[in-house]
Protein backbone atom coordinates (compact mmCIF):
# COMPACT_ATOMS: atom_id res chain seq x y z
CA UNK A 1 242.85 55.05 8.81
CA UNK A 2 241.47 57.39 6.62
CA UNK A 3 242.91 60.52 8.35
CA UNK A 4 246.28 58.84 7.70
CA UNK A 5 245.75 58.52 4.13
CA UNK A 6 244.34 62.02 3.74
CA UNK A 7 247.42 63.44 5.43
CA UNK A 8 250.30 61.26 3.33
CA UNK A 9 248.14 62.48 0.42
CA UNK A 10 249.07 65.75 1.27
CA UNK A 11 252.39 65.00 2.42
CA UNK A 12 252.96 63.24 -0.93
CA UNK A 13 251.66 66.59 -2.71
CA UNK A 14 254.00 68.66 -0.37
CA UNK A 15 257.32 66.72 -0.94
CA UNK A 16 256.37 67.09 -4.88
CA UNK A 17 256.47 70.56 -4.79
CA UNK A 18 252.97 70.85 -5.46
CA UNK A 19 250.09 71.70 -3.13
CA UNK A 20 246.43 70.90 -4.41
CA UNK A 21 245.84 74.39 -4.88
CA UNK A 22 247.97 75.18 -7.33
CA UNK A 23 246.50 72.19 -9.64
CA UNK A 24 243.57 74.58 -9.07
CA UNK A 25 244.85 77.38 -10.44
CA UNK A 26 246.27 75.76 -13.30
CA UNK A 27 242.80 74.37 -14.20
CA UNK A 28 241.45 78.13 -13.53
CA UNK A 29 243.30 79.48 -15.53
CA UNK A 30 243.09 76.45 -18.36
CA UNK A 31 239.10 77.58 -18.57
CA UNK A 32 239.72 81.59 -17.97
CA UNK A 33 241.69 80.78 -21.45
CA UNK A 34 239.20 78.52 -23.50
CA UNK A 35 236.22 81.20 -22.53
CA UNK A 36 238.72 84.13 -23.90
CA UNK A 37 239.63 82.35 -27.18
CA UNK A 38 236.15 81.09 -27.36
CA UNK A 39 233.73 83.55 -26.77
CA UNK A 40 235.25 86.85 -25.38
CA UNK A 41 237.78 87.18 -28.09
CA UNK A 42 235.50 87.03 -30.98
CA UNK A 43 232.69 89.46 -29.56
CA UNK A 44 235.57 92.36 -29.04
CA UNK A 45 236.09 91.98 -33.00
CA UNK A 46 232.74 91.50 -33.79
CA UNK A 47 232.08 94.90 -31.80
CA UNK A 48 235.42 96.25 -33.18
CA UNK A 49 234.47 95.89 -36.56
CA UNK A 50 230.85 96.91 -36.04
CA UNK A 51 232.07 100.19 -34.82
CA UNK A 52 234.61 100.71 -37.93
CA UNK A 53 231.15 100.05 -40.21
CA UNK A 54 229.47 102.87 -38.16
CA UNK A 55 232.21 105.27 -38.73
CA UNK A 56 232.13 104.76 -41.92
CA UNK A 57 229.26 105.66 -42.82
CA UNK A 58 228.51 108.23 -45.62
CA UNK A 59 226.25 110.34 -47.10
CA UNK A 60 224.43 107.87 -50.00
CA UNK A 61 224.83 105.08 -47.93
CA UNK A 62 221.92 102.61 -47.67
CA UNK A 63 221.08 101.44 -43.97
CA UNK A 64 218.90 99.64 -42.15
CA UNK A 65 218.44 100.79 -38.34
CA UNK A 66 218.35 98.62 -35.47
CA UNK A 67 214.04 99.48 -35.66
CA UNK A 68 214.04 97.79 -38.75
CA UNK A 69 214.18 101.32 -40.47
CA UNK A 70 215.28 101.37 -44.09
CA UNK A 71 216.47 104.53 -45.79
CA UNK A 72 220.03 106.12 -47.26
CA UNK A 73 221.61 108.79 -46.10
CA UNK A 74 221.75 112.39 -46.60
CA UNK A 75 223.94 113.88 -44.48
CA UNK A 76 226.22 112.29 -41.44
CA UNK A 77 227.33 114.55 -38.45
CA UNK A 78 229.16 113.26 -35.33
CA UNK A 79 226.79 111.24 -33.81
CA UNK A 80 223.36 111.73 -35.94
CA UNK A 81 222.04 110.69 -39.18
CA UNK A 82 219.86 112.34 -41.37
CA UNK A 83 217.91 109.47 -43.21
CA UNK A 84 215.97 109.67 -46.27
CA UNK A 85 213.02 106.78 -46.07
CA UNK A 86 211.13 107.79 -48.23
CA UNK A 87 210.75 111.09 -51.13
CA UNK A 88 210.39 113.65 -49.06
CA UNK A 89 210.02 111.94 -45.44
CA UNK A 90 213.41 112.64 -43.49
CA UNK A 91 214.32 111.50 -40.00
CA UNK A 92 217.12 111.84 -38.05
CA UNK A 93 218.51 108.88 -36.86
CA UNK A 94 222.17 108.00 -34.23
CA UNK A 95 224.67 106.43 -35.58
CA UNK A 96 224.46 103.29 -32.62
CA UNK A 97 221.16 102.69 -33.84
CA UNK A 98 222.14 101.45 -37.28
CA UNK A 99 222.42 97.73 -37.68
CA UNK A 100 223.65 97.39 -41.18
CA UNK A 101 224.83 98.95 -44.16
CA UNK A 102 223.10 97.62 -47.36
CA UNK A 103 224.94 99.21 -50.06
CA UNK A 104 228.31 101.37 -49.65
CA UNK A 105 228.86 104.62 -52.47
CA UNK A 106 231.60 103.83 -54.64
CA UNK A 107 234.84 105.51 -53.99
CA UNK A 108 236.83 107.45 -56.79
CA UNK A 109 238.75 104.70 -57.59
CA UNK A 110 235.61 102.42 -58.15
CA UNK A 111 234.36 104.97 -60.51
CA UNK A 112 237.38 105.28 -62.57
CA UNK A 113 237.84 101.15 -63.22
CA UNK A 114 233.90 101.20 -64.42
């Protein structure tokens, strides 16, 4: 009997249109879209937006590096820092090893309204 019921199950599912595998994928890809809008979403604009702070990073800037490093900066190339962490003590420093900026330098505009 239960081989019967199993098969107009399916049979049921068939003349529906529907097979039990596509409720699967429709479930799949329900999940696939919380996780995206959930958690891969907002690390690709955390990450996004901690990559815009490391590009903009300027001389007289005030940073601390991912080793907990705290200096300002004296001159930016490409892909090094030269950092200032004490009077007189300079290291140099890449630019993917600075967690956060502290304090930006005012831009012209700044300047002008103060």
């Amino acid at each position: 009997m239960f081989i019967s019921e199993a098969f107009a199950s399916t049979a049921q599912h068939a003349a529906a249109g529907q097979t039990p595998f596509s409720g699967f994928l429709i479930q799949m890809f329900l999940v696939f879209a919380i996780f995206y809008f959930i958690i891969i979403r907002p690390q690709q604009k955390k990450m996004k937006e901690h990559e815009d702070m490391l590009n903009a990073i300027q001389p007289k800037d005030e940073l601390i590096t991912g080793g907990g490093v705290y200096g300002r900066v004296i001159k930016a190339d490409k892909d090094t820092l030269t950092v200032e962490i004490s009077k007189g003590v300079e290291i140099k420093v890449l630019r993917s090893s600075v967690r956060e900026v502290v304090s930006k330098t005012q831009t012209s505009t700044e300047k002008k309204i103060s």
